[in-house]
N, C-alpha and C. Protein backbone atom coordinates (compact mmCIF):
# COMPACT_ATOMS: atom_id res chain seq x y z
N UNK A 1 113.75 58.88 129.93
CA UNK A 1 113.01 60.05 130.35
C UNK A 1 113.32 61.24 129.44
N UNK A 2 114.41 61.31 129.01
CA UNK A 2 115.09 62.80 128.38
C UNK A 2 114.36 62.27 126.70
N UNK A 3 114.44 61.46 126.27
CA UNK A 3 113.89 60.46 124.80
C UNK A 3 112.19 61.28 125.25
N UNK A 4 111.84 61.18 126.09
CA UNK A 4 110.38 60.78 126.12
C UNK A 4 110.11 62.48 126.18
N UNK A 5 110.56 63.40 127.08
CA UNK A 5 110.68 65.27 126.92
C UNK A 5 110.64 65.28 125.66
N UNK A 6 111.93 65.05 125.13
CA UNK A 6 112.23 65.55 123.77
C UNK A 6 110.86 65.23 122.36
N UNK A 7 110.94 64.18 122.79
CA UNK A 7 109.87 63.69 121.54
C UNK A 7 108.52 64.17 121.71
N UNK A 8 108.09 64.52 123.40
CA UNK A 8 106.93 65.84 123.23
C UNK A 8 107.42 66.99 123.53
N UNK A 9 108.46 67.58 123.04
CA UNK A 9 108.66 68.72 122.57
C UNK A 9 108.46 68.97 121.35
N UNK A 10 108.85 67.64 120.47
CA UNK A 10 108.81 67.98 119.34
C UNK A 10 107.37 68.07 118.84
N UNK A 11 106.91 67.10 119.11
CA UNK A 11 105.29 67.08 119.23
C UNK A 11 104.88 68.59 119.20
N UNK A 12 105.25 68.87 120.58
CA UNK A 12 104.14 70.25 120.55
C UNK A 12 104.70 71.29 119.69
N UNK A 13 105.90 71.16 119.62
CA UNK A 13 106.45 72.00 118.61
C UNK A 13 105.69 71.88 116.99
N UNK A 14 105.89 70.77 116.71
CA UNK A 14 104.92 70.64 115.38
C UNK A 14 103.48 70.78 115.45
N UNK A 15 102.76 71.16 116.84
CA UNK A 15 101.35 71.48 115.96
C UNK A 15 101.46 72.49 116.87
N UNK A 16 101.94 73.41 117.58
CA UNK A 16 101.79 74.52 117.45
C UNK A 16 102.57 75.58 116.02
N UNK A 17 103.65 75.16 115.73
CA UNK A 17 103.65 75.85 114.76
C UNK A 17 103.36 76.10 113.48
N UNK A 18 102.37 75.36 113.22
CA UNK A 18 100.79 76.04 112.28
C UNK A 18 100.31 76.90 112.76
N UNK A 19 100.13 77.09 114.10
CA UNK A 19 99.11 77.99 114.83
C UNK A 19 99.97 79.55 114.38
N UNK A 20 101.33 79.58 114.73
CA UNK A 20 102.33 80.77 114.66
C UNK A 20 102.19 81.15 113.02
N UNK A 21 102.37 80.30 112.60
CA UNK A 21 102.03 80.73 110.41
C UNK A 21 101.16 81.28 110.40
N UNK A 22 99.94 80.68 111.18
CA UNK A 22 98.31 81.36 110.54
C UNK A 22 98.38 82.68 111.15
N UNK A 23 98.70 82.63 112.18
CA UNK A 23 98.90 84.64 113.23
C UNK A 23 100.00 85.16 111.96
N UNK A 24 101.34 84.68 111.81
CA UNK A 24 101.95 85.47 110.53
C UNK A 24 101.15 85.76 109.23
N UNK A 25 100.30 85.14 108.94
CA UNK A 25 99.96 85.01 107.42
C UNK A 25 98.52 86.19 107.95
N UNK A 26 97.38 86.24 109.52
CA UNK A 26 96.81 87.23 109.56
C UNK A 26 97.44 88.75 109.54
N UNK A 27 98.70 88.71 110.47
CA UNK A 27 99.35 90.21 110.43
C UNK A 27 99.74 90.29 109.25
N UNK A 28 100.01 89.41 108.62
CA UNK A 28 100.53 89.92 107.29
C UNK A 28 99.35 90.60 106.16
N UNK A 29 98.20 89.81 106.28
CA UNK A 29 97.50 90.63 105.52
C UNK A 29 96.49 91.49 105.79
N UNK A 30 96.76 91.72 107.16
CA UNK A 30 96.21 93.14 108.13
C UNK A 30 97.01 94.21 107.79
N UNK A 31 98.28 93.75 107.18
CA UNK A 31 99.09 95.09 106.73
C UNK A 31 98.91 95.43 105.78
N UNK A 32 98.46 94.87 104.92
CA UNK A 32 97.54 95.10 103.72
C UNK A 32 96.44 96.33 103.66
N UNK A 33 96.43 97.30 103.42
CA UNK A 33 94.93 98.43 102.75
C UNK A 33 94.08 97.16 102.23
N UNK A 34 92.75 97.74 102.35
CA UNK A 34 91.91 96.77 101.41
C UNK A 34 92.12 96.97 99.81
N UNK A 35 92.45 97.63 99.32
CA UNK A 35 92.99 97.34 98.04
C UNK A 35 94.22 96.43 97.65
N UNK A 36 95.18 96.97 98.20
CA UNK A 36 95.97 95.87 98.39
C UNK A 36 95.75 94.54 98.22
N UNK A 37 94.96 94.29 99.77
CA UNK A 37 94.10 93.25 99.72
C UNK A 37 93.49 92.21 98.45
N UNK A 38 92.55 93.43 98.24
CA UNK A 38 91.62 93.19 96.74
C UNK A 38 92.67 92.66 95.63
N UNK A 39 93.77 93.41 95.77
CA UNK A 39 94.77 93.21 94.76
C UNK A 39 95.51 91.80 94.58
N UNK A 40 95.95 91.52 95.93
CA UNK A 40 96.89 90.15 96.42
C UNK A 40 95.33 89.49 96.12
N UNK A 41 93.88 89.19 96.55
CA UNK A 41 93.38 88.17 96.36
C UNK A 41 92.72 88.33 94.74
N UNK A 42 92.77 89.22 93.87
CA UNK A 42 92.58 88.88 92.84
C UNK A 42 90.90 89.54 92.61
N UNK A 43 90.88 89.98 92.97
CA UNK A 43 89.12 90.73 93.21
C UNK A 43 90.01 91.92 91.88
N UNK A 44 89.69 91.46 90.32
CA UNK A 44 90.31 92.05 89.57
C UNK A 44 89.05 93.41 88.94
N UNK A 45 87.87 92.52 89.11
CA UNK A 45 87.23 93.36 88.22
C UNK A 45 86.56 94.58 89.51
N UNK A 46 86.58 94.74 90.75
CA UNK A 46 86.58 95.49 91.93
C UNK A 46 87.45 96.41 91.95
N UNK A 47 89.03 95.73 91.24
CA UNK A 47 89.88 97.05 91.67
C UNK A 47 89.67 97.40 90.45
N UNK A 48 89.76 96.56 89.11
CA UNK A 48 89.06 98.31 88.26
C UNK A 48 88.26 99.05 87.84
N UNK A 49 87.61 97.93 88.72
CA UNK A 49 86.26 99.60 88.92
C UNK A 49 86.65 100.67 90.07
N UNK A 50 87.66 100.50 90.49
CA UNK A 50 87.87 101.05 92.09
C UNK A 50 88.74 102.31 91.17
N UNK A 51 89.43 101.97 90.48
CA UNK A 51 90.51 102.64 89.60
C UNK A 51 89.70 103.64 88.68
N UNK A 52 88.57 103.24 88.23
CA UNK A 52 88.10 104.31 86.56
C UNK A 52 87.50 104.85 87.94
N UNK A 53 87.03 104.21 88.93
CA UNK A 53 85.80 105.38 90.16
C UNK A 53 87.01 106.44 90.66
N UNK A 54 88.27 106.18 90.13
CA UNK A 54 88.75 107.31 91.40
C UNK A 54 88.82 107.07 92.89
N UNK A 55 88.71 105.62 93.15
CA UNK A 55 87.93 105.29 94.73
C UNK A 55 89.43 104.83 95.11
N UNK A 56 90.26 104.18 94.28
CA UNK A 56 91.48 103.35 95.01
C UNK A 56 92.22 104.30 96.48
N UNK A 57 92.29 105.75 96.42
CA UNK A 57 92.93 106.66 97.26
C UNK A 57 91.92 106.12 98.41
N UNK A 58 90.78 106.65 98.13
CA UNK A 58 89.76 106.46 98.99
C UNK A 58 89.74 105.07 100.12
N UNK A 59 89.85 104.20 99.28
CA UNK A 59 90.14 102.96 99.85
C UNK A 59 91.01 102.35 100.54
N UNK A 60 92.42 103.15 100.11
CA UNK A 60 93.74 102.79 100.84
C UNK A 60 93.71 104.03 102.01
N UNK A 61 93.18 104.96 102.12
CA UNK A 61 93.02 105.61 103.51
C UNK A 61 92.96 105.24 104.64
N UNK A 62 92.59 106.13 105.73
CA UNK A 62 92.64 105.77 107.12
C UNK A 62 91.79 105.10 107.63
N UNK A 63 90.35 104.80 106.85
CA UNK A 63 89.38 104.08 107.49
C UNK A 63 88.94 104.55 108.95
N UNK A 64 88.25 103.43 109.43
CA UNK A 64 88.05 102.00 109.13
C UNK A 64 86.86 102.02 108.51
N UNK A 65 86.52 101.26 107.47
CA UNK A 65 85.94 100.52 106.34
C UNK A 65 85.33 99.34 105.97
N UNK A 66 84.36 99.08 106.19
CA UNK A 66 83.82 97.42 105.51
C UNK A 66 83.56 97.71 104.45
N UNK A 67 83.93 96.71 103.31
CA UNK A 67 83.67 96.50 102.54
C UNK A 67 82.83 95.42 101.75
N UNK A 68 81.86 95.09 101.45
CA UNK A 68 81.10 93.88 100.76
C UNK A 68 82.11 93.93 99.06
N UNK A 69 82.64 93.30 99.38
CA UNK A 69 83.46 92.88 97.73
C UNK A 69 83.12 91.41 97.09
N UNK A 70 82.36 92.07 95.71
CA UNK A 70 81.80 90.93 94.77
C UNK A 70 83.16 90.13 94.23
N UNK A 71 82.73 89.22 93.96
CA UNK A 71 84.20 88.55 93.02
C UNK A 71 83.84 88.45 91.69
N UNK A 72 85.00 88.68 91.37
CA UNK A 72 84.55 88.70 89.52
C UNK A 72 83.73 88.04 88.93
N UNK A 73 83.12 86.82 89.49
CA UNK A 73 82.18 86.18 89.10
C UNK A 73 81.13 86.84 89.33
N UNK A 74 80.68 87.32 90.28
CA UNK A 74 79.05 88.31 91.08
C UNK A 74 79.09 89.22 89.75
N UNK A 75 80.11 89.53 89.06
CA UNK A 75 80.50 90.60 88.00
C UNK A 75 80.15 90.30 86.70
N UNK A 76 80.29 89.18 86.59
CA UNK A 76 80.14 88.21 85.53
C UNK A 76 78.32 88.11 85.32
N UNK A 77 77.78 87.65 86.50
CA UNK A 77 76.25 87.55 86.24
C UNK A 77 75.51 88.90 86.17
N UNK A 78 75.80 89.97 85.82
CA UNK A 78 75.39 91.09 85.49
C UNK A 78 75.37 91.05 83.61
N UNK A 79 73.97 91.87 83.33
CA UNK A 79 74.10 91.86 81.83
C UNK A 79 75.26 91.64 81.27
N UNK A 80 75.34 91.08 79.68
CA UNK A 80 76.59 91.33 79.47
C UNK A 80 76.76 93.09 78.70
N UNK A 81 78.23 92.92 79.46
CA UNK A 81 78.31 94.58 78.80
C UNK A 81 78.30 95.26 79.82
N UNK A 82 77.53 95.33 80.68
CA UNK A 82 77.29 96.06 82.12
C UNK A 82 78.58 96.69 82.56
N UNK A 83 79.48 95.45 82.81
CA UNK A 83 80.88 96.20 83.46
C UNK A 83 81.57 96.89 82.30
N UNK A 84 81.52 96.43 81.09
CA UNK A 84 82.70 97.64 80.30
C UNK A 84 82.07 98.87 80.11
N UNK A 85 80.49 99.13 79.93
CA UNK A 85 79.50 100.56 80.26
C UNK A 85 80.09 101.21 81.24
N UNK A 86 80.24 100.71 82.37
CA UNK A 86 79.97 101.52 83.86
C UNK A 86 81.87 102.26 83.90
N UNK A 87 82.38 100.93 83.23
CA UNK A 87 84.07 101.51 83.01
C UNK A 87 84.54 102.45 82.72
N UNK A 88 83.29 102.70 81.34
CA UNK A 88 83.97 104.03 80.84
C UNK A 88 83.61 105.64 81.67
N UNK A 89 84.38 106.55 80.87
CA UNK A 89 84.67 107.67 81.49
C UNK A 89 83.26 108.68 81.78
N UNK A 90 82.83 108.62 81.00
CA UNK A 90 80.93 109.10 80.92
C UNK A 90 80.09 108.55 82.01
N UNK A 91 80.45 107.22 82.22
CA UNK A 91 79.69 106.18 83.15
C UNK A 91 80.20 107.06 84.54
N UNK A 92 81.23 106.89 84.76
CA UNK A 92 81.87 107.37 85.88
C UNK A 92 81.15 107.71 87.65
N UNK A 93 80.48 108.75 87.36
CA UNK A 93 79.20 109.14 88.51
C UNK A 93 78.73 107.67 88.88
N UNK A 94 77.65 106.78 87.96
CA UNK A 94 77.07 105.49 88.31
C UNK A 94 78.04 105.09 89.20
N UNK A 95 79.12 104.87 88.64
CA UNK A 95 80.27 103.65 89.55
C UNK A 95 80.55 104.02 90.32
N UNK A 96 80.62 105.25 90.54
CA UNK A 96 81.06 105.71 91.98
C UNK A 96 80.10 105.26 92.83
N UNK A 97 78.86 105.51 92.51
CA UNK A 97 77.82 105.34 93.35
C UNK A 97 77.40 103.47 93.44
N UNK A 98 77.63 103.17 92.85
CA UNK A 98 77.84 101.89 92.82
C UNK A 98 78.62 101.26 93.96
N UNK A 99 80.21 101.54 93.37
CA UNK A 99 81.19 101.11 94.59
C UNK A 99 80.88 101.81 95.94
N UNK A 100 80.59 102.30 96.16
CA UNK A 100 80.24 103.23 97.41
C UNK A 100 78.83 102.77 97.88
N UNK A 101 77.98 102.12 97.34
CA UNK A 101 77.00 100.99 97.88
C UNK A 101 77.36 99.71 98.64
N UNK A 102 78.95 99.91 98.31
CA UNK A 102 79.31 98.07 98.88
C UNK A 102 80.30 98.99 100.28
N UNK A 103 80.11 99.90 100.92
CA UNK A 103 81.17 100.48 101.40
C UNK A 103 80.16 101.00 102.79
N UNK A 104 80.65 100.63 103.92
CA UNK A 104 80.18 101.05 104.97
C UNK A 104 81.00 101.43 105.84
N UNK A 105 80.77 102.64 106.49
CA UNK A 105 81.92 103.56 107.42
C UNK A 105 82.10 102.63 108.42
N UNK A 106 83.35 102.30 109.06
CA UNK A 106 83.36 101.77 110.04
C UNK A 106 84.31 100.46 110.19
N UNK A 107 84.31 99.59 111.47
CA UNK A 107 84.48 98.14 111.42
C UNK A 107 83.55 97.66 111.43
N UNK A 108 83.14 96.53 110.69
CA UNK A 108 81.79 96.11 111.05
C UNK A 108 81.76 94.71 111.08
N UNK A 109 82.43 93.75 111.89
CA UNK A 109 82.69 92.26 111.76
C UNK A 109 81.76 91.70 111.30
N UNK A 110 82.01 90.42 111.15
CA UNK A 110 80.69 89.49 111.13
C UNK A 110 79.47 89.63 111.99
N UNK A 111 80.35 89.48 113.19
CA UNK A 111 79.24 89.15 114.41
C UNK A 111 78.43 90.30 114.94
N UNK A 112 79.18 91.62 113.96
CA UNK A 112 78.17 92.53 114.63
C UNK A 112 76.80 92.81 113.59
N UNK A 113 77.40 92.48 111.79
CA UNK A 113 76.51 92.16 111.08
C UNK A 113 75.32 91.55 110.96
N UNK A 114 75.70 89.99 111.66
CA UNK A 114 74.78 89.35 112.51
C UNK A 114 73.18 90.09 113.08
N UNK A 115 74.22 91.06 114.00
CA UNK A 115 72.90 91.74 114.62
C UNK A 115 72.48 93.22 113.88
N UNK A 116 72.48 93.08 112.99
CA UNK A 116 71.81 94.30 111.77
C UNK A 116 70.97 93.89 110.92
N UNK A 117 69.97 94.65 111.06
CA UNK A 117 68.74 94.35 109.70
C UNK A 117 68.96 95.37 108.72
N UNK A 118 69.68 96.15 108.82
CA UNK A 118 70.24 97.26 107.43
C UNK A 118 71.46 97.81 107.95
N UNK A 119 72.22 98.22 106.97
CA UNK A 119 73.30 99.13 107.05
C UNK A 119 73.31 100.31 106.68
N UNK A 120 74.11 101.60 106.70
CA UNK A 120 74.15 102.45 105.89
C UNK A 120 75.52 103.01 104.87
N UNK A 121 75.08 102.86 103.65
CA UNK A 121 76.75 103.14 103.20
C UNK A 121 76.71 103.67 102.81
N UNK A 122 78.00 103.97 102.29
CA UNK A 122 78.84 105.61 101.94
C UNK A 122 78.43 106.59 101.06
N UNK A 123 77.43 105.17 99.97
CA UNK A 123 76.84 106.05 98.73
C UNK A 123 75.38 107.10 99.51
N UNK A 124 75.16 106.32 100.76
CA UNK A 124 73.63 107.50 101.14
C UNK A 124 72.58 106.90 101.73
N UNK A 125 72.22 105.38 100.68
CA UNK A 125 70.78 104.72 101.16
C UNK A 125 71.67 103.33 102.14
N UNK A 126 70.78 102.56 102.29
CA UNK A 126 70.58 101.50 103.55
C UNK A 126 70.47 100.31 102.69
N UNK A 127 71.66 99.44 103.09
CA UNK A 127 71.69 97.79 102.05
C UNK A 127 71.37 96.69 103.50
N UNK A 128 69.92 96.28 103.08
CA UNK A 128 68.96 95.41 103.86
C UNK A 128 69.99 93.94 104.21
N UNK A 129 70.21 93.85 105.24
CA UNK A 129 70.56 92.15 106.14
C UNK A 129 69.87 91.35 106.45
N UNK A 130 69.83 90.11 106.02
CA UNK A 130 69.31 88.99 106.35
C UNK A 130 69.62 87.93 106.75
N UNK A 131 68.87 86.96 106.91
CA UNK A 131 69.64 85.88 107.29
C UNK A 131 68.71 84.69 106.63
N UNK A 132 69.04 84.05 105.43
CA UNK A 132 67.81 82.82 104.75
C UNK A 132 69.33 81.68 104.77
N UNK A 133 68.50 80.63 105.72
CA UNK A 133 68.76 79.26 105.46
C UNK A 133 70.11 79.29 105.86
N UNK A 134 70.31 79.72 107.12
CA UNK A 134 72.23 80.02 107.74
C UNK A 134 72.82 80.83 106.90
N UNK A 135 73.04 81.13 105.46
CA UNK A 135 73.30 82.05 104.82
C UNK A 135 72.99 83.42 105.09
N UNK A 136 74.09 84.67 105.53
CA UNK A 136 73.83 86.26 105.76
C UNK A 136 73.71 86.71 104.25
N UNK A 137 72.70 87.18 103.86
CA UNK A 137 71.97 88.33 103.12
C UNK A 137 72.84 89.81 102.72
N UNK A 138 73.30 90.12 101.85
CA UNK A 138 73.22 91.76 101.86
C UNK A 138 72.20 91.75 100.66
N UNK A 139 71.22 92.43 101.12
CA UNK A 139 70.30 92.75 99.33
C UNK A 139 70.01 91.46 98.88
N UNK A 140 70.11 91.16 97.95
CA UNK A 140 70.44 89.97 97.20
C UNK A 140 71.55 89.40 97.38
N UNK A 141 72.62 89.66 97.76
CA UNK A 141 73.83 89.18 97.60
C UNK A 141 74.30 88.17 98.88
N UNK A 142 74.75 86.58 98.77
CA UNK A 142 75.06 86.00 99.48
C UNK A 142 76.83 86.63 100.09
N UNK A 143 76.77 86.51 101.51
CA UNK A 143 78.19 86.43 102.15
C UNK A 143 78.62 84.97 102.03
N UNK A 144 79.95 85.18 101.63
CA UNK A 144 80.78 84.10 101.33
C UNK A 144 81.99 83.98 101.89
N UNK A 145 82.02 84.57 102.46
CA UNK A 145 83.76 84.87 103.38
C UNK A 145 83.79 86.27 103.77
N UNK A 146 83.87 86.18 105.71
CA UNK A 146 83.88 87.31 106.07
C UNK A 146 85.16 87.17 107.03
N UNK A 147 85.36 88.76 107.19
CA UNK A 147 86.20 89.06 108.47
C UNK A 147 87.71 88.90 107.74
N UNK A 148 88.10 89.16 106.49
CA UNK A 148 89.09 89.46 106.13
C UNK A 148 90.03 90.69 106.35
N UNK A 149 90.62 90.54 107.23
CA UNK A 149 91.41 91.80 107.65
C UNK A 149 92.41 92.35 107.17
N UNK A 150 92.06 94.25 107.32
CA UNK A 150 92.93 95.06 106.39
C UNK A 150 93.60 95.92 107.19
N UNK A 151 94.60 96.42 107.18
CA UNK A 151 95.20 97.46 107.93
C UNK A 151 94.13 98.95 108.18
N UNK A 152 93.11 98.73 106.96
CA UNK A 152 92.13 100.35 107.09
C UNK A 152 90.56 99.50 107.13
N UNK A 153 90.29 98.60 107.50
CA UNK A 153 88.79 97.88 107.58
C UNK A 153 88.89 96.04 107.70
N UNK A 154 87.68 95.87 107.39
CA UNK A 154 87.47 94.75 106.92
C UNK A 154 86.83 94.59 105.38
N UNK A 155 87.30 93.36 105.01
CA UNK A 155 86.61 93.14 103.74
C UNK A 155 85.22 91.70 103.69
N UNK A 156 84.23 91.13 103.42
CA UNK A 156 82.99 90.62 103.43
C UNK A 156 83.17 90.58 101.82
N UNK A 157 83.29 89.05 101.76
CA UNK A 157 82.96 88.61 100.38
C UNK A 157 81.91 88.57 99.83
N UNK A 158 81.20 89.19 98.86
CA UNK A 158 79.55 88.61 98.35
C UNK A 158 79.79 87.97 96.79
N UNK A 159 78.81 87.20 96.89
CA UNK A 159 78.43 86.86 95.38
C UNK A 159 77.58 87.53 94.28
N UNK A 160 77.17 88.80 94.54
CA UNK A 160 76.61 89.23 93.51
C UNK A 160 76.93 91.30 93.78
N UNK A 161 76.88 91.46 92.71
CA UNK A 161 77.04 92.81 93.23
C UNK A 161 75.60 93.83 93.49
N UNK A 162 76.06 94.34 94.38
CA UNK A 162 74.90 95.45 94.64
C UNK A 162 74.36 96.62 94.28
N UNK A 163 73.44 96.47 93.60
CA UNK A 163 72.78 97.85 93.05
C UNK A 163 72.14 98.37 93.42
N UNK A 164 72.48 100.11 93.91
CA UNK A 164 71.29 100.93 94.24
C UNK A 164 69.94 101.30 93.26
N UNK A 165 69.11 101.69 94.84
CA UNK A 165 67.77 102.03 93.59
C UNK A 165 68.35 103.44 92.88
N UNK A 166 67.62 103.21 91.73
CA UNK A 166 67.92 104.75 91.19
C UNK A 166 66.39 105.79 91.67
C-alpha cells in the first residue's frame, strides 16, 4: 500500500511539475517591459528601430500597451534598403510614426482582438482586423503568436510590418 502512495506521488509529482515551470517561465517574462521582451526574444530589427525612434523609454514605461511586433523577417520583405533609410537620423519622424502604428494604448488580448474590426494606435489612424481563413488580420499583416506577456502590455506577433497611409 505505502509502494503503491508513493509511486503516485511520484507520478503526480512529475506531471505536475511542468505545469509549475511553465507559471515560472510566464512570471518570469511578465517581468519583462516589452522591450526587454523584444530584446530576450530577439525581435532585433524592432528594437532598433525602437532605439534610432527614441521609443525604447516609451516602451519600457507604465503602460499598458499592445504591441503588434514584426519579426525581422516581416522586415526583411520590405524594399531592400527600406530599414537602413528609415534608421537614419533625417528619417527619424517616419519611424516614429511607423513604430507607433504597431502600438495600441491599452491591454488588448487576443480574445478581445477577436472582437474588433479596427483599432486605434498611438500614431493617430485605425489598423483594420480581420479574420481570413482562421488566421487574425492586422492590415495586411498575419498574427502569429499572441498574448505574450509583459510587465507594461502585451506583445502580438505579426509577419509583416505595418504601414501607415501617408
Amino acid at each position: 500500500m505505502k509502494r503503491t502512495a508513493i509511486a503516485m506521488l511520484s507520478l503526480a509529482t512529475l506531471l505536475v511539475a511542468p505545469l509549475f515551470a511553465r507559471a515560472d517561465e510566464a512570471t518570469a517574462t511578465a517581468e519583462k517591459t516589452i522591450v526587454e521582451t523584444a530584446i530576450a526574444a530577439k525581435f532585433n530589427t524592432l528594437v532598433a528601430a525602437a532605439k534610432a525612434a527614441g521609443l525604447v523609454e516609451a516602451l519600457s514605461g507604465e503602460g499598458p500597451l499592445t504591441v503588434f511586433a514584426p519579426t525581422d523577417a516581416a522586415f526583411e520583405k520590405l524594399p531592400k534598403g527600406t530599414v537602413e533609410s528609415l534608421l537614419k537620423p533625417e528619417n527619424k519622424d517616419k519611424l516614429v510614426a511607423i513604430l507607433k502604428y504597431h502600438v495600441v494604448s491599452g491591454s488588448v488580448p487576443a480574445a478581445k482582438v477577436l472582437q474588433l474590426d479596427s483599432a486605434k494606435t498611438l500614431q493617430g489612424t485605425d489598423v483594420t482586423i480581420t479574420q481570413e481563413g482562421g488566421a487574425v488580420m492586422v492590415n495586411n499583416a498575419k498574427v502569429v503568436k499572441t498574448d505574450i506577456e509583459c510587465s507594461n502590455g502585451l506583445i502580438h506577433v505579426i509577419d509583416a510590418v505595418l504601414l501607415p497611409k501617408e
